[in-house]
N, C-alpha and C. Protein backbone atom coordinates (compact mmCIF):
# COMPACT_ATOMS: atom_id res chain seq x y z
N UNK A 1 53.43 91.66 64.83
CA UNK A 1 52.31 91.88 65.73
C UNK A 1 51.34 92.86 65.08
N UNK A 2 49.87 92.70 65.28
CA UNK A 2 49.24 93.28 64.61
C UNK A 2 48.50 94.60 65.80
N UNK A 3 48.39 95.80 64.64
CA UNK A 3 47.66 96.73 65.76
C UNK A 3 45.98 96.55 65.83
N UNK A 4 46.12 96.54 66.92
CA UNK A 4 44.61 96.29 67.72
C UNK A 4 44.24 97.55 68.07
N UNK A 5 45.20 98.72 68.48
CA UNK A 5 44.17 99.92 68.50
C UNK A 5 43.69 100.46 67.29
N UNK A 6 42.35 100.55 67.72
CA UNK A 6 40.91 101.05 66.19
C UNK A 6 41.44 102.46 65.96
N UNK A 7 41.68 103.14 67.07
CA UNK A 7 42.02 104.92 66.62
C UNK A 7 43.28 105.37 66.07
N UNK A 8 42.68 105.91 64.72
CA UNK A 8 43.26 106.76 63.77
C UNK A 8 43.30 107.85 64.22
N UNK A 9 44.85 108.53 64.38
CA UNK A 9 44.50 110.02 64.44
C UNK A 9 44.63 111.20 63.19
N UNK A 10 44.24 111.46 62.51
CA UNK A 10 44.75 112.56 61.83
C UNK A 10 44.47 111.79 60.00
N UNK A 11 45.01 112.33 58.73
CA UNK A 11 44.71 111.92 57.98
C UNK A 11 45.33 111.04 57.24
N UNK A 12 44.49 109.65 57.05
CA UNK A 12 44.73 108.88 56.27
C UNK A 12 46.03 108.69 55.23
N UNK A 13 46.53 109.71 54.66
CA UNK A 13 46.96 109.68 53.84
C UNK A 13 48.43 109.88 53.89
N UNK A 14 48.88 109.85 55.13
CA UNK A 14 50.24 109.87 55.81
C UNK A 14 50.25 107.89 56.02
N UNK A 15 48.96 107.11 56.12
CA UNK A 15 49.57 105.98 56.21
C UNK A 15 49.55 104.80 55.64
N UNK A 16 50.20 103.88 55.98
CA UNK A 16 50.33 102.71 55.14
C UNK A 16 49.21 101.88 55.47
N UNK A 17 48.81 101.01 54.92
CA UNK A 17 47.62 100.27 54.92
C UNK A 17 47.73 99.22 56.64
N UNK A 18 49.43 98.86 56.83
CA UNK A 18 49.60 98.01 57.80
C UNK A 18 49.21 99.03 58.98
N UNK A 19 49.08 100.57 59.06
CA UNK A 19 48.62 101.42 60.13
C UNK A 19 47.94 100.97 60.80
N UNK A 20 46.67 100.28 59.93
CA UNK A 20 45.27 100.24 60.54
C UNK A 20 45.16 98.76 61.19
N UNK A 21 44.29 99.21 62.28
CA UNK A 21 43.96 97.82 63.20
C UNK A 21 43.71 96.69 62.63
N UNK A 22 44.32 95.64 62.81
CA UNK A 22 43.80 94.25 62.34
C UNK A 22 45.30 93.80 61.02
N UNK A 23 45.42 95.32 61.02
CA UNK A 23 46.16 94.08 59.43
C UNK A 23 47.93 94.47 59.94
N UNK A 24 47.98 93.00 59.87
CA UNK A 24 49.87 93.10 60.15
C UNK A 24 50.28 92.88 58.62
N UNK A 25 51.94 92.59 59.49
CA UNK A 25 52.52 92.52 57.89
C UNK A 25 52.20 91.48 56.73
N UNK A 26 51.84 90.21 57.27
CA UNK A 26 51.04 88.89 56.00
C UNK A 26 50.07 89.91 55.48
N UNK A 27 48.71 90.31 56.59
CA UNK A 27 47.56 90.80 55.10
C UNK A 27 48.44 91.88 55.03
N UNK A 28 48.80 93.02 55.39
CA UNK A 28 49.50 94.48 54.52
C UNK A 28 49.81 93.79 53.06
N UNK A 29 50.88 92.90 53.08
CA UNK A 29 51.65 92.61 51.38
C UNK A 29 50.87 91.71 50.68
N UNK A 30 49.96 90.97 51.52
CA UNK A 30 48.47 90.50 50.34
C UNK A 30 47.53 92.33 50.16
N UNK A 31 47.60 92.83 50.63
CA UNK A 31 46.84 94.41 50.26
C UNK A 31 47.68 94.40 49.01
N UNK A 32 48.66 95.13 49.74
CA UNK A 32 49.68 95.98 48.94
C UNK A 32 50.02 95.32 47.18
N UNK A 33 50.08 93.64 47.15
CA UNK A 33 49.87 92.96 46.10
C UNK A 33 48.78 93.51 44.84
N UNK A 34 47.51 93.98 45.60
CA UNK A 34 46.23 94.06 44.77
C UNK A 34 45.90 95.49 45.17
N UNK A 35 47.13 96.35 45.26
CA UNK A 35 46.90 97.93 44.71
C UNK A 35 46.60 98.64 46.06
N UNK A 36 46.42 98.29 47.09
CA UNK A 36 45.88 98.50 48.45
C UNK A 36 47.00 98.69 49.39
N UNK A 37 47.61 99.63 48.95
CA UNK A 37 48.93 100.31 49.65
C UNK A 37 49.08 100.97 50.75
N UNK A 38 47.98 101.90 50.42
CA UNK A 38 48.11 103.05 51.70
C UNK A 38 46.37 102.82 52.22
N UNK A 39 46.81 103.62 53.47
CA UNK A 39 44.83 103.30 54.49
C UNK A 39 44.32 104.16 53.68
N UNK A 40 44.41 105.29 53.00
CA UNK A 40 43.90 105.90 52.21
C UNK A 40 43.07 105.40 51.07
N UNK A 41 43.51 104.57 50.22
CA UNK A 41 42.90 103.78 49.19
C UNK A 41 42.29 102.50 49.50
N UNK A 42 42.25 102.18 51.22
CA UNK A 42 41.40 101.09 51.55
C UNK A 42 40.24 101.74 52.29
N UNK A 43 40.14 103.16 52.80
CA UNK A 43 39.05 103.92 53.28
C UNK A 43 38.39 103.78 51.89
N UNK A 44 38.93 104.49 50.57
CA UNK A 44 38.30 104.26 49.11
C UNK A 44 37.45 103.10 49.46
N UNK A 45 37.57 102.08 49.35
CA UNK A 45 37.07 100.85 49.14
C UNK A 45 36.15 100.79 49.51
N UNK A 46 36.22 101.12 51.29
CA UNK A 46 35.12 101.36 52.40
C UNK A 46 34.19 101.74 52.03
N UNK A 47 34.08 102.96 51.77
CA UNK A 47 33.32 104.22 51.26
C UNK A 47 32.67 103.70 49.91
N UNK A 48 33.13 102.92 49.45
CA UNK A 48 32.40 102.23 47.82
C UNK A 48 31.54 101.63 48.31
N UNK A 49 31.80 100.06 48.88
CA UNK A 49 31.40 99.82 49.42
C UNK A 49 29.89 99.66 50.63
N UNK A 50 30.06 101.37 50.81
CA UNK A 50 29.15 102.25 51.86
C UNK A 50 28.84 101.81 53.34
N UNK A 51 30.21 101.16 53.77
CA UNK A 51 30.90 101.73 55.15
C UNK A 51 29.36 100.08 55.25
N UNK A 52 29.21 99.17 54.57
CA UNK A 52 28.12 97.98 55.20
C UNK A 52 29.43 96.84 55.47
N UNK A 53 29.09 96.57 56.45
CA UNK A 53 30.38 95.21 57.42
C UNK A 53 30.04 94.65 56.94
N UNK A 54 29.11 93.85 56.89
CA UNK A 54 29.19 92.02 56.04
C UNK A 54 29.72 92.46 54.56
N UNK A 55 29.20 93.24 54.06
CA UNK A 55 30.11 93.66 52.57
C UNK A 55 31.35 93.73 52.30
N UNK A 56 32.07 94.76 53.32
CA UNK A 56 33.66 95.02 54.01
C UNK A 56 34.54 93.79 53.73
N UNK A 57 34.15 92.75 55.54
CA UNK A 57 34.24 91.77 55.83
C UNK A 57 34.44 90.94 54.58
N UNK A 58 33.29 90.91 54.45
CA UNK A 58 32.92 89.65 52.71
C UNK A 58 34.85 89.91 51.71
N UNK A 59 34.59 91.17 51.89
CA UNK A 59 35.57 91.61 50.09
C UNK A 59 37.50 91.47 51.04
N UNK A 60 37.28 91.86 52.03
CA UNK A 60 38.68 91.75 52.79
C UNK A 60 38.79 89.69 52.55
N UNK A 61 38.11 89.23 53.02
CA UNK A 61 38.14 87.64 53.08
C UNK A 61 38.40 87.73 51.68
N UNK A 62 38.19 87.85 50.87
CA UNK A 62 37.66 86.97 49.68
C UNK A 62 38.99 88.06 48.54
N UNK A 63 39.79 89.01 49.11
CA UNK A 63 40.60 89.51 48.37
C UNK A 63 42.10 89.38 49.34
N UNK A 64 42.11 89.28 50.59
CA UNK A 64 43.63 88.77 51.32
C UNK A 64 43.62 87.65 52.14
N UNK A 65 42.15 87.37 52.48
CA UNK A 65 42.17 86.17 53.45
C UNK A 65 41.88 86.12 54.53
N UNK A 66 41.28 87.65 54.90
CA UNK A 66 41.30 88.24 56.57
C UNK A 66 39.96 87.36 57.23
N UNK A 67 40.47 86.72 58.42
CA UNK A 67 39.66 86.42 58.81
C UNK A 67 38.49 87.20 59.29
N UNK A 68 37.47 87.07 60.17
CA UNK A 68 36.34 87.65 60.59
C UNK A 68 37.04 88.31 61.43
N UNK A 69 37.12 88.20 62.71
CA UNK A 69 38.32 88.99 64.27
C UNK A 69 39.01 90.18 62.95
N UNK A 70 40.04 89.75 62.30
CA UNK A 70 40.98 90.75 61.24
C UNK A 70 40.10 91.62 60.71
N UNK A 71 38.92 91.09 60.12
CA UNK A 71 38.33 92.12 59.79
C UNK A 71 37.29 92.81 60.20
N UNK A 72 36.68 92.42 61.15
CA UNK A 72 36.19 93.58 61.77
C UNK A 72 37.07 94.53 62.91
N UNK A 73 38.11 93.82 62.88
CA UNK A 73 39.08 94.83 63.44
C UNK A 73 39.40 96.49 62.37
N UNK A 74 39.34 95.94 61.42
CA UNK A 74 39.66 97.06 60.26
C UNK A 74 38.55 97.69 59.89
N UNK A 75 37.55 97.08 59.92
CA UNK A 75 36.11 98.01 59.80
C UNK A 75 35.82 98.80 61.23
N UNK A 76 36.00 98.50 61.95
CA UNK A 76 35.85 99.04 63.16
C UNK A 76 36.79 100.37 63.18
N UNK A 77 38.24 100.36 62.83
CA UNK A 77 38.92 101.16 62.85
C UNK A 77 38.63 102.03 61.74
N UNK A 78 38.00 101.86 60.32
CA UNK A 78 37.96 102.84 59.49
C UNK A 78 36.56 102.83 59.82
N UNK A 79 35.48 102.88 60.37
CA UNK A 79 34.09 103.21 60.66
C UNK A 79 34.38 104.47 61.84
N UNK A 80 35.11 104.34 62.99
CA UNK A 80 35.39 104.99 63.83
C UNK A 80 36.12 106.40 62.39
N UNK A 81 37.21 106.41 62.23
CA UNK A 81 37.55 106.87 61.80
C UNK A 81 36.60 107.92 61.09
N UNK A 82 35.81 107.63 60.24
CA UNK A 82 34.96 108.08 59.50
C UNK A 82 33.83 108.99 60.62
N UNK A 83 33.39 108.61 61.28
CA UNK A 83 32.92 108.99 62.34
C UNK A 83 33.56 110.76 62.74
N UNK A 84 34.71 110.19 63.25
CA UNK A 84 35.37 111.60 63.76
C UNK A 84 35.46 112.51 62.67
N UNK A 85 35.67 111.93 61.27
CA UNK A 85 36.70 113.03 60.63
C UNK A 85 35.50 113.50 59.64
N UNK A 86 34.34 112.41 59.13
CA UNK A 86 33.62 112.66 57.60
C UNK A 86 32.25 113.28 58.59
């Protein structure tokens, strides 16, 4: 089952990539495959990126398969995120 709540509490770096909203265990071990282990090094990405959704979206599809719903579930949760903490 995948988590649907967007809120992160606290820092990133205590969790695993499957933490974050939208991604269960199928995308987690397509992440985790292509170096994308922890939510920590997929905020990285974000932040490269520069936190733009169709960009996000675009690179999640086109590197595990996430659908649109999956991934703006995960942008939503690391945008929020970013929000509170950056």
């Amino acid at each position: 089952m995948e988590n649907t709540n967007h809120s992160v509490i606290g820092p990133m770096s205590s969790l695993a990539v499957t933490d974050l909203a939208g991604i269960g265990a199928t995308l987690g071990k397509r992440l985790q495959e292509r170096g994308f282990d922890k939510a920590e090094v997929l905020l990285g990405q974000f932040l490269i990126l520069k936190m733009n959704k169709d960009l996000f979206e675009a690179w999640l599809n086109d590197i595990a398969g996430f659908n649109k719903r999956q991934a703006s579930e995960v942008y939503m949760c690391l945008l929020e995120w970013c929000e509170e903490f950056l």
